[in-house]
C-alpha atoms as a PDB file:
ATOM      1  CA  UNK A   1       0.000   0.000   0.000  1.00  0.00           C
ATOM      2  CA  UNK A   2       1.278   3.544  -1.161  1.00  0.00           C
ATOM      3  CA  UNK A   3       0.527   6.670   0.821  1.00  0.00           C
ATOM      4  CA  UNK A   4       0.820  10.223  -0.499  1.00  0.00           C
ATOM      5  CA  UNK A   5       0.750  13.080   1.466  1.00  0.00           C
ATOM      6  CA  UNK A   6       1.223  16.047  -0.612  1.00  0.00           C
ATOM      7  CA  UNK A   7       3.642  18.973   1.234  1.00  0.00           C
ATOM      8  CA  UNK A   8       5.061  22.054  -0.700  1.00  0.00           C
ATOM      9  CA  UNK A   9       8.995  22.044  -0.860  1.00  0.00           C
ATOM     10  CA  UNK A  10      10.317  24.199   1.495  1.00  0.00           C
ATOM     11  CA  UNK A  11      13.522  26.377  -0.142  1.00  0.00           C
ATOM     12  CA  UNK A  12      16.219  23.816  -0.449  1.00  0.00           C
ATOM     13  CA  UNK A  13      14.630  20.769   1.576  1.00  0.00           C
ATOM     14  CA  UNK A  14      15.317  17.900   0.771  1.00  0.00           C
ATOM     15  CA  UNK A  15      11.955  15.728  -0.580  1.00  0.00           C
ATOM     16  CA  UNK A  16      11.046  12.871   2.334  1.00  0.00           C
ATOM     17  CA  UNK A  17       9.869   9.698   1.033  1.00  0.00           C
ATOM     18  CA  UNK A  18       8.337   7.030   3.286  1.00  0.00           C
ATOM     19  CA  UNK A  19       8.088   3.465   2.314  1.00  0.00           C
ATOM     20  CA  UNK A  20       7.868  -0.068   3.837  1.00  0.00           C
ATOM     21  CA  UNK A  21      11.524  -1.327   4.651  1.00  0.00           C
ATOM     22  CA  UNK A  22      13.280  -3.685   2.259  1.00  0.00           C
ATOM     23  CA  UNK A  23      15.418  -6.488   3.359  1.00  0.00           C
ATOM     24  CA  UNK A  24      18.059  -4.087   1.466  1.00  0.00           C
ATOM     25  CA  UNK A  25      17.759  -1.871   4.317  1.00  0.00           C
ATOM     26  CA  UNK A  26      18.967  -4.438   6.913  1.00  0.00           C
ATOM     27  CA  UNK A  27      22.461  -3.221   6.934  1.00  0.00           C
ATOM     28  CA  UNK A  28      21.910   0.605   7.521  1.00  0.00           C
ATOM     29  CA  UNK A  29      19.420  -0.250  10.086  1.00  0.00           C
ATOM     30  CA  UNK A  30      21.841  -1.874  12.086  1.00  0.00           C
ATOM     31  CA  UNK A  31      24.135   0.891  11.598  1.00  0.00           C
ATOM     32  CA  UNK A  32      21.546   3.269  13.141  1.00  0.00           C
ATOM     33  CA  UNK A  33      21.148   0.841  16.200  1.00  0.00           C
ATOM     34  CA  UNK A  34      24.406   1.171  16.546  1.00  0.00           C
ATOM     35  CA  UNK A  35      24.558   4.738  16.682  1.00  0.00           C
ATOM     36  CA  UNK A  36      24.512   6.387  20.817  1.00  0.00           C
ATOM     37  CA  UNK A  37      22.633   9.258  19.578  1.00  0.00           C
ATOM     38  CA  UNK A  38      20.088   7.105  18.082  1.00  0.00           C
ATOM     39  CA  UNK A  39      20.427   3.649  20.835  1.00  0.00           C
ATOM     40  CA  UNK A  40      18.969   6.405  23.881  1.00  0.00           C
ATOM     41  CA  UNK A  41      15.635   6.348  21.930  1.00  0.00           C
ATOM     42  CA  UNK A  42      15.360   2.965  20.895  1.00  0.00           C
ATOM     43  CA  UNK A  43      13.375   0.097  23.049  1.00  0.00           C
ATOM     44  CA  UNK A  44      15.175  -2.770  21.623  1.00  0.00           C
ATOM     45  CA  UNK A  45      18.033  -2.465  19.926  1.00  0.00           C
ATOM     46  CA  UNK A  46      19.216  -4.756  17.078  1.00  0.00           C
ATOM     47  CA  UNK A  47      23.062  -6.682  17.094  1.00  0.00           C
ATOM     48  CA  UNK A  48      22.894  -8.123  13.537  1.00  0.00           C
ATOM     49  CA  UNK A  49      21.002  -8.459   9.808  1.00  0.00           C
ATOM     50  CA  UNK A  50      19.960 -11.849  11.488  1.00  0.00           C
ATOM     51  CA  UNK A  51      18.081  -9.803  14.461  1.00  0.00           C
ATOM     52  CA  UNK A  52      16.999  -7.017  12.020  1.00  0.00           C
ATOM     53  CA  UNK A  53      15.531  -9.530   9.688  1.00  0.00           C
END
């Protein structure tokens, strides 16, 4: 299922696009569970693809 919200560009903004996650994604979303910044907001965090899969 696709979802569009329309929202005007705002000056030099970058465009956010939202979609389902893609087993492509697994490595960069362990990345950001490894990230401090990031790990203080997460519930669970997430040690491997295996985990994030």
């Amino acid at each position: 299922m696709t979802i569009i919200l329309p929202v005007p560009q705002i000056g030099s903004a970058a465009v956010l696009r939202l979609r389902p996650w893609r087993l492509g994604d697994l490595s960069v979303l362990v990345a950001a569970h490894r990230d401090p910044a990031l790990r203080r907001w997460l519930a669970h965090s997430l040690a491997d693809e295996a985990e994030a899969r």
